[in-house]
C-alpha atoms as a PDB file:
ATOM      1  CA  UNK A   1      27.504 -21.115   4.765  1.00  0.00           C
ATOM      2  CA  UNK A   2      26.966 -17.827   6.142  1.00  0.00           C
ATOM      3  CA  UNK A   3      24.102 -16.001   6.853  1.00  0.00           C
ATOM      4  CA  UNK A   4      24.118 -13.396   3.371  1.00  0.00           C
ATOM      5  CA  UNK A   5      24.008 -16.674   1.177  1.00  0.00           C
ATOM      6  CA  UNK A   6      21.253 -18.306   3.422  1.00  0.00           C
ATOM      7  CA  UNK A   7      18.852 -15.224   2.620  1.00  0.00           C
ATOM      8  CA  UNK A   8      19.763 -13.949  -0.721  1.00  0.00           C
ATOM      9  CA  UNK A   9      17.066 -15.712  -2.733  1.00  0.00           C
ATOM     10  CA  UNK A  10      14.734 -13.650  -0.211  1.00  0.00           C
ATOM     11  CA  UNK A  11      16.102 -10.942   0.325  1.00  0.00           C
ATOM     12  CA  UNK A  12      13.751  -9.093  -2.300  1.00  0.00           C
ATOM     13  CA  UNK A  13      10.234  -9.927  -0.015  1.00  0.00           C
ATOM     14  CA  UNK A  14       9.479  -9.227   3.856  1.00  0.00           C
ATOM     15  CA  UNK A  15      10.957 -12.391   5.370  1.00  0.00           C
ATOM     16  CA  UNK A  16       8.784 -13.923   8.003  1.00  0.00           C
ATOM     17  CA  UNK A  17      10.407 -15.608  11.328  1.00  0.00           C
ATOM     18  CA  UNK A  18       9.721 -19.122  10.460  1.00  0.00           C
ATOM     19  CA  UNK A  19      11.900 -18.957   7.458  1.00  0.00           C
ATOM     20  CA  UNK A  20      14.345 -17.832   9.408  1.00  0.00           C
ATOM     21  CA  UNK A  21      14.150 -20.222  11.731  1.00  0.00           C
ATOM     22  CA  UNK A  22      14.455 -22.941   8.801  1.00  0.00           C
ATOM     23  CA  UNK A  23      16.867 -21.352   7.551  1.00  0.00           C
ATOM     24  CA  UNK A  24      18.973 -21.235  10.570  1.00  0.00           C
ATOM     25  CA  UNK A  25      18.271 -25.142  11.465  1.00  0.00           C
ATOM     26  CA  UNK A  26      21.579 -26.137  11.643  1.00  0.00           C
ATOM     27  CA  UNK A  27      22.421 -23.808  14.477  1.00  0.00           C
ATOM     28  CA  UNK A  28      22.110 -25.110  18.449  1.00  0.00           C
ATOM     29  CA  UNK A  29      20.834 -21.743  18.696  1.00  0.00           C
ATOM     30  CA  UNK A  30      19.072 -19.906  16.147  1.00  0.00           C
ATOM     31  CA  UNK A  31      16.743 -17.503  18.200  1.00  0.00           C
ATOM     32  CA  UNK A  32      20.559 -15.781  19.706  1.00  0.00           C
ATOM     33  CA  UNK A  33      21.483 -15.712  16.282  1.00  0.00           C
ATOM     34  CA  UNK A  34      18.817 -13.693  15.132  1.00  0.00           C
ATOM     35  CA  UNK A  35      19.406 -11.224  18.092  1.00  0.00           C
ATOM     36  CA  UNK A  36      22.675 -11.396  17.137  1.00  0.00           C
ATOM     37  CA  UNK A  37      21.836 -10.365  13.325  1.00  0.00           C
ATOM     38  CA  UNK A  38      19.118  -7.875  14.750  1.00  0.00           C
ATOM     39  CA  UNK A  39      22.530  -6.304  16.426  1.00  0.00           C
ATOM     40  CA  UNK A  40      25.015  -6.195  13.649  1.00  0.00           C
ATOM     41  CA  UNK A  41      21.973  -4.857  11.483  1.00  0.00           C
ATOM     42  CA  UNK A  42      22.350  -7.781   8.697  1.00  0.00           C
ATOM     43  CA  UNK A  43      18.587  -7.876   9.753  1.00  0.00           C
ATOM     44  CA  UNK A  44      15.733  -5.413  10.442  1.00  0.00           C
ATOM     45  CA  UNK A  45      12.468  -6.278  12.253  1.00  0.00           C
ATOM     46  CA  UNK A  46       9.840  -4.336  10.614  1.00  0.00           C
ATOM     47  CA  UNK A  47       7.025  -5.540  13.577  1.00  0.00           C
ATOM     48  CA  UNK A  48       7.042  -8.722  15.665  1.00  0.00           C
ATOM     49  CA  UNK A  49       7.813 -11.919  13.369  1.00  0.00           C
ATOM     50  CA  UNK A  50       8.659  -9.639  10.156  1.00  0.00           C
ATOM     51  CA  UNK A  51      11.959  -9.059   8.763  1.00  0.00           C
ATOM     52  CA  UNK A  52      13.744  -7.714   6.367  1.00  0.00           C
ATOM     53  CA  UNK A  53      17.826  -7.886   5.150  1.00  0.00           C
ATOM     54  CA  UNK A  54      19.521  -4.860   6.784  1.00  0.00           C
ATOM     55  CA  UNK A  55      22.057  -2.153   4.612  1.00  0.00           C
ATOM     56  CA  UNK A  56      24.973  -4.573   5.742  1.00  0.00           C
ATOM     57  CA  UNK A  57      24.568  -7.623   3.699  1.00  0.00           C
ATOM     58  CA  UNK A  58      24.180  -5.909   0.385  1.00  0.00           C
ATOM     59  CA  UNK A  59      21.509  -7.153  -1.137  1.00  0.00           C
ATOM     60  CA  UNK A  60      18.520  -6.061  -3.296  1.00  0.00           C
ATOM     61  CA  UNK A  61      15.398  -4.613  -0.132  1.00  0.00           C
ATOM     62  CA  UNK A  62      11.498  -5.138  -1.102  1.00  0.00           C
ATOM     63  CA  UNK A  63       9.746  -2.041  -2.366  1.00  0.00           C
ATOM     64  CA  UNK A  64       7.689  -0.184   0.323  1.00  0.00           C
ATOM     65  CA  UNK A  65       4.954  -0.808  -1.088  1.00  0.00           C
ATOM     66  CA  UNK A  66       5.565  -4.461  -0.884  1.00  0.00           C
ATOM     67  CA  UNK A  67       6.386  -3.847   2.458  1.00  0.00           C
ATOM     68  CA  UNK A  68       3.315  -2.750   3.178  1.00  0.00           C
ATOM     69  CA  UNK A  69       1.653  -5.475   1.684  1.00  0.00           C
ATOM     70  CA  UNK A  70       2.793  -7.699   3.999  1.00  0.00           C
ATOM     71  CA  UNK A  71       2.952  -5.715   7.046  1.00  0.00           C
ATOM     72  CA  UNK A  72      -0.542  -6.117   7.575  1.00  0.00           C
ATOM     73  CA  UNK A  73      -2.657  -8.273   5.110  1.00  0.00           C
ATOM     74  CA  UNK A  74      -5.113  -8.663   3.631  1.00  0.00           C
ATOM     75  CA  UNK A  75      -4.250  -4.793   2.484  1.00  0.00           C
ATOM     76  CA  UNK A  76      -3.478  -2.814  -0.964  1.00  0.00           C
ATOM     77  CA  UNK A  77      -1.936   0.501  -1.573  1.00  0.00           C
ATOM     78  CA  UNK A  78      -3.918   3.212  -1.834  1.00  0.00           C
ATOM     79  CA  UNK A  79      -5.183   6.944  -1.550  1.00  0.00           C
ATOM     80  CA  UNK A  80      -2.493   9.450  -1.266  1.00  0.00           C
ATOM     81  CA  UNK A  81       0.252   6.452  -2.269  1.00  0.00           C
ATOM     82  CA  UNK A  82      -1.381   5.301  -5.265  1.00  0.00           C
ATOM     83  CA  UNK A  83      -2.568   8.380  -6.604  1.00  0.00           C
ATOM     84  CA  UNK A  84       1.443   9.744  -6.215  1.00  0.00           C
ATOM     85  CA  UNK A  85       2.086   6.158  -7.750  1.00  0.00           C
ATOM     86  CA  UNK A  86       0.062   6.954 -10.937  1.00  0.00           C
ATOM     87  CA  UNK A  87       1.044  10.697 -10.633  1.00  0.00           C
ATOM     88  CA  UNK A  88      -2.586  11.660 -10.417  1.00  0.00           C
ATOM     89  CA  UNK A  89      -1.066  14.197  -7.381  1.00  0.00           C
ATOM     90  CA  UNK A  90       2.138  15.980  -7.592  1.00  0.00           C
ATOM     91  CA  UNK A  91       3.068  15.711  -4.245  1.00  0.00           C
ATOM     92  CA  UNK A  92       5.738  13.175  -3.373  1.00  0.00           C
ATOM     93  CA  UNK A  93       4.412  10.771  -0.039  1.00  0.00           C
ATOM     94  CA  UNK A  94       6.361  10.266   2.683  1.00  0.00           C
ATOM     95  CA  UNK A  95       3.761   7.811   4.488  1.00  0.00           C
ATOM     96  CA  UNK A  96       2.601   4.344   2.990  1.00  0.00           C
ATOM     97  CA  UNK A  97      -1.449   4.529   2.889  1.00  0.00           C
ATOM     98  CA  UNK A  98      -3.091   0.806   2.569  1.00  0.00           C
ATOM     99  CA  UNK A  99      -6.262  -0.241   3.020  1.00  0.00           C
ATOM    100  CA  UNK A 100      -7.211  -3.502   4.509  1.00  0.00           C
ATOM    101  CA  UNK A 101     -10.303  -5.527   5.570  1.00  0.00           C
ATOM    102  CA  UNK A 102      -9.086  -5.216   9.072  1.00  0.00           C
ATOM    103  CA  UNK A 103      -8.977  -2.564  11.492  1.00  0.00           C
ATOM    104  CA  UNK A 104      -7.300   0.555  11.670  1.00  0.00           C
ATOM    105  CA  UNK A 105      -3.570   0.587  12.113  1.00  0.00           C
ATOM    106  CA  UNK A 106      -0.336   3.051  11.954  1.00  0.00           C
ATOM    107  CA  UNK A 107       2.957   1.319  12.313  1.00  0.00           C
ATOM    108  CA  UNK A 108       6.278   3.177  13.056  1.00  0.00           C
ATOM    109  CA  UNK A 109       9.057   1.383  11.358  1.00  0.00           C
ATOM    110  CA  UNK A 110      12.848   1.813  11.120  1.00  0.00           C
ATOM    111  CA  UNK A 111      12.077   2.244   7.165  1.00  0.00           C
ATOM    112  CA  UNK A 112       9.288   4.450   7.208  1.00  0.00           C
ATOM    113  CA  UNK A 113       5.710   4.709   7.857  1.00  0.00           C
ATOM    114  CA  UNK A 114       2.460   2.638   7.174  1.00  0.00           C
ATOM    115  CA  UNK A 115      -1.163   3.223   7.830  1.00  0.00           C
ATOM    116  CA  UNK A 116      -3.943   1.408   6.947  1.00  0.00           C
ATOM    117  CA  UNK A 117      -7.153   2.029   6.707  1.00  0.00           C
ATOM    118  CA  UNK A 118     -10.705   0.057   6.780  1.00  0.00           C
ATOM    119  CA  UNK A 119     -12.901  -1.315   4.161  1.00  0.00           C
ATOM    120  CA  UNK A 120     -15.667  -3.794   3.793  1.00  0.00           C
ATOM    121  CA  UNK A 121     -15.738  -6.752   1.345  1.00  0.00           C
ATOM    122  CA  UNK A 122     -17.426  -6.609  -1.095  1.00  0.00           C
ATOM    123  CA  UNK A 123     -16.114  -2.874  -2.295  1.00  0.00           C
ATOM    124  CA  UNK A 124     -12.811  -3.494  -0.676  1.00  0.00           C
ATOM    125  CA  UNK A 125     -11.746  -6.053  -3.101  1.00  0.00           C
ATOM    126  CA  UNK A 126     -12.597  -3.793  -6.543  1.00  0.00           C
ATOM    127  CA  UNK A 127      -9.755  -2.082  -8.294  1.00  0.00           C
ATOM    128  CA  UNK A 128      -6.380  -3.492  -7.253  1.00  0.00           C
ATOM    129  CA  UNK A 129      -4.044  -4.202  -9.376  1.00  0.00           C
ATOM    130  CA  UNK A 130      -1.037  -6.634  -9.487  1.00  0.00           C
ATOM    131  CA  UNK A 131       2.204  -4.380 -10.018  1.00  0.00           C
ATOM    132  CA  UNK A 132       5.215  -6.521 -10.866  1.00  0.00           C
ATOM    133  CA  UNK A 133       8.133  -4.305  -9.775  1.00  0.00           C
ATOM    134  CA  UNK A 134      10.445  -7.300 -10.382  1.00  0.00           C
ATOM    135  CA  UNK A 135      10.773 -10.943 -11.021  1.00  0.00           C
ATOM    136  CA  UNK A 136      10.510 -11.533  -7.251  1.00  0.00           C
ATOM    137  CA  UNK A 137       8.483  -8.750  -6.203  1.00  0.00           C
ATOM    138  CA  UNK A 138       4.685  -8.250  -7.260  1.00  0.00           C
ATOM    139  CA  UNK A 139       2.935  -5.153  -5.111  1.00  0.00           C
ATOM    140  CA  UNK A 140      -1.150  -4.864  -4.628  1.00  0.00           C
ATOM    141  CA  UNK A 141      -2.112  -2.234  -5.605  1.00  0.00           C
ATOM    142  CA  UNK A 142      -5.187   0.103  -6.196  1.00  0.00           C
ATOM    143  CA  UNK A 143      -5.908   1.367  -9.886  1.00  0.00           C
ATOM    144  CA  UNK A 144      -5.791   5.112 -10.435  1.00  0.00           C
ATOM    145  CA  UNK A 145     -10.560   4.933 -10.418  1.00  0.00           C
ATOM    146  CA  UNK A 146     -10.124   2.818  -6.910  1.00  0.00           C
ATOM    147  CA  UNK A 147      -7.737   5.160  -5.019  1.00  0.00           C
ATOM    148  CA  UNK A 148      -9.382   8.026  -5.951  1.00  0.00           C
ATOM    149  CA  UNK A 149     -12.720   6.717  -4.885  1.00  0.00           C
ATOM    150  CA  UNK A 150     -11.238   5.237  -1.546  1.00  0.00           C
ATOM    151  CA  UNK A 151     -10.395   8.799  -1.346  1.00  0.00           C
ATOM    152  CA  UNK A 152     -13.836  10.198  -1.663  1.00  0.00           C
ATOM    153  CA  UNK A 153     -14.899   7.023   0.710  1.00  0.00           C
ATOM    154  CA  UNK A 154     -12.317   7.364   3.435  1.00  0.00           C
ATOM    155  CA  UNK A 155     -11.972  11.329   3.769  1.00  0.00           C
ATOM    156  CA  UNK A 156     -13.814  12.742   6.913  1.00  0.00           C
ATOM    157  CA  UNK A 157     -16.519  14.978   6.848  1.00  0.00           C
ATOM    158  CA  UNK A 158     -16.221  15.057   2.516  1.00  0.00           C
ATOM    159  CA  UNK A 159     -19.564  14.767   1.065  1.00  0.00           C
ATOM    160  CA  UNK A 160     -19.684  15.426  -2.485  1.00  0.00           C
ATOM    161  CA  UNK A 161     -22.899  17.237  -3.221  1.00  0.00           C
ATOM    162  CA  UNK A 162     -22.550  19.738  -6.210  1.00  0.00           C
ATOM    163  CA  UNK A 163     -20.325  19.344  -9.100  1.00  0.00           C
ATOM    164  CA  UNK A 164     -18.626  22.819  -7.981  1.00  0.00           C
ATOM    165  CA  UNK A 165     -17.839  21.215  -4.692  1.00  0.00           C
ATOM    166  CA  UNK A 166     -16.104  18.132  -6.161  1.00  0.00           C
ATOM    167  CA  UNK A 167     -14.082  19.976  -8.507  1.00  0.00           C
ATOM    168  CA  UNK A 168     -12.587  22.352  -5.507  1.00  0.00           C
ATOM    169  CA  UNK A 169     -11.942  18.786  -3.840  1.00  0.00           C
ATOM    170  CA  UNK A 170     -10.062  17.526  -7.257  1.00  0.00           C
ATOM    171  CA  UNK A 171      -8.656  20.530  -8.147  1.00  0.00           C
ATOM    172  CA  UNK A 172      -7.473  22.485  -4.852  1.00  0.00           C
ATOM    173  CA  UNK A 173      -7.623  19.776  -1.866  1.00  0.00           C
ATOM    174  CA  UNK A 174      -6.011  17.420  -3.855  1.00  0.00           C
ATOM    175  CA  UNK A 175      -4.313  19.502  -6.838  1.00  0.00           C
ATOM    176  CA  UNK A 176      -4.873  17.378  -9.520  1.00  0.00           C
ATOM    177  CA  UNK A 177      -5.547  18.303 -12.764  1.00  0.00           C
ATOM    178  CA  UNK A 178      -8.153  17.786 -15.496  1.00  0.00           C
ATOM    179  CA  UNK A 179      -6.091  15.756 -17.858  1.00  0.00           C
ATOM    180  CA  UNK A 180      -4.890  13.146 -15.714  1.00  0.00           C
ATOM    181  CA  UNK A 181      -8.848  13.029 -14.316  1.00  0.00           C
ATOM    182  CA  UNK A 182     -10.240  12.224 -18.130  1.00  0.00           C
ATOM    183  CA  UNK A 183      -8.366   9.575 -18.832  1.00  0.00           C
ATOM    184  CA  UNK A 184     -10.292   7.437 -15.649  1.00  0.00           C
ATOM    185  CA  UNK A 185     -12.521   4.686 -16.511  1.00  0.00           C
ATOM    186  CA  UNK A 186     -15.927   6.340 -15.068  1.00  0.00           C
ATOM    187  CA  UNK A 187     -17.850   3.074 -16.722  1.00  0.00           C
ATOM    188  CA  UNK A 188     -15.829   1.077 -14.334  1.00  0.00           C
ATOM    189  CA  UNK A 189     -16.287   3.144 -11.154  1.00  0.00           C
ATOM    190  CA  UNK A 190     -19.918   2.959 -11.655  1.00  0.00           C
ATOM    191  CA  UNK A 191     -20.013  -0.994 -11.337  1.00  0.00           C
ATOM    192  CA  UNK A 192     -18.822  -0.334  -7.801  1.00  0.00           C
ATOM    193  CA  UNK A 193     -21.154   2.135  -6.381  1.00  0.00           C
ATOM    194  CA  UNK A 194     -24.006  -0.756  -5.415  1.00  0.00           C
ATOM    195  CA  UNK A 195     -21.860  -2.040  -2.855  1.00  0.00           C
ATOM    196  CA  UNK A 196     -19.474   1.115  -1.772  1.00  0.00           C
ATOM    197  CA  UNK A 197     -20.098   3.535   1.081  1.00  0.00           C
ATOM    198  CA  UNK A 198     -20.812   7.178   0.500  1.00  0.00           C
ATOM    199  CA  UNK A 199     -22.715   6.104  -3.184  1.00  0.00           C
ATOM    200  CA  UNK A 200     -24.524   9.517  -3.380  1.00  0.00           C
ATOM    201  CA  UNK A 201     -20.893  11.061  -2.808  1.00  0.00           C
ATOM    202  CA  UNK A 202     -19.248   8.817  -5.383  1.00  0.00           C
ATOM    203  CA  UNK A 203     -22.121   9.109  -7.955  1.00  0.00           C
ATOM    204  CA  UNK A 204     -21.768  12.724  -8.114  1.00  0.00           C
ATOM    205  CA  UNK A 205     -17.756  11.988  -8.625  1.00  0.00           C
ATOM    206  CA  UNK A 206     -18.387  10.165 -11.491  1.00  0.00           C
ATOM    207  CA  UNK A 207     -20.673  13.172 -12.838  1.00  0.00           C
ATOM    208  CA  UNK A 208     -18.264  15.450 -12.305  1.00  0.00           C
ATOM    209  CA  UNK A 209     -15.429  13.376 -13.987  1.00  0.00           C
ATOM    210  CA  UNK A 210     -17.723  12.819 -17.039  1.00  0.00           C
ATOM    211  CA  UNK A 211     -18.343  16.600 -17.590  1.00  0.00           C
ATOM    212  CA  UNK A 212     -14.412  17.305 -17.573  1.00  0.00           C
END
């Protein structure tokens, strides 16, 4: 059997090395036939131990979002991404943002690019959503309230202290606009401030949003 049949009931998700391996047990071997697969580009490492099927077998890639899920996990899309995602901003992102309950991490991969950023439990693990893209592929992440607040929480040097302030960060930093920002569930962003960093920042969010 060749190697396109092997992998085509993965082909949709990041494929990690040990499948591979399993999947290649019946070859003396299997580690030269991945560099060998690596080389003819019917397979692209994403980072050590990750891969994914390359343009020349044909079949159906994981989202980039997915991607990112598994790139470096626990982790959920977020900020810029998600807020594009739920076309809360207008610009179109070229860069993955995630955050994660590790550290800090940008990855440069032959299909694009992926940072993550740092949160604590129990505020990191509010607000994500399970996005089935397809049967085989279901993406984490954040709901329109979390990214924006992860926003808020993970911009430097932004301290919301005025509701003037917060609008010019809605309005012109981030160029959203006020109809997109009503429909957010302010009731639910409230039942995360206890536990989230920059509450006095995030409080005065949700007063702002309220007032729109």
């Amino acid at each position: 059997m060749d190697f396109r049949n092997l992998i085509r009931d993965y082909a949709e998700t990041p494929i990690s090395r040990h499948l591979i391996l399993d999947l290649l047990r019946d070859y003396q071997r299997p580690n030269d036939k991945i560099s060998e697969l690596l080389k003819s580009k019917e397979l692209i490492s994403i980072r050590r131990g990750l891969y994914m099927t390359g343009p020349r077998l044909d079949l159906p890639a994981p989202e980039p979002f997915l991607i990112a899920n598994h790139l470096r996990g626990p982790s959920y899309v977020s900020l810029e991404s998600a807020l594009s995602y739920w076309n809360m901003i207008p610009e179109k992102v070229y860069e993955i943002s995630s955050v994660t309950i590790k550290t800090s991490k940008l990855y440069k991969t032959p299909v694009g690019r992926f940072s993550y950023k740092q949160l604590k439990i129990p505020y990191y693990s509010y607000g994500i959503k399970n996005i089935d893209h397809s049967p085989k592929q279901t993406m984490l992440v954040a709901s329109p309230e979390k990214a924006l607040c992860d926003k808020v929480v993970l911009t430097p040097k932004i301290y919301l202290r005025t509701m003037k302030q917060t609008e010019d960060f809605l309005m012109e930093d981030l160029r959203m606009d006020s109809e997109p920002l009503s429909t957010l569930d302010t009731n639910v962003m409230e039942l995360w401030i206890e536990h989230a960093p920059k509450k006095s920042s995030l409080e005065m969010l949700i007063k702002t949003l309220r007032k729109l």
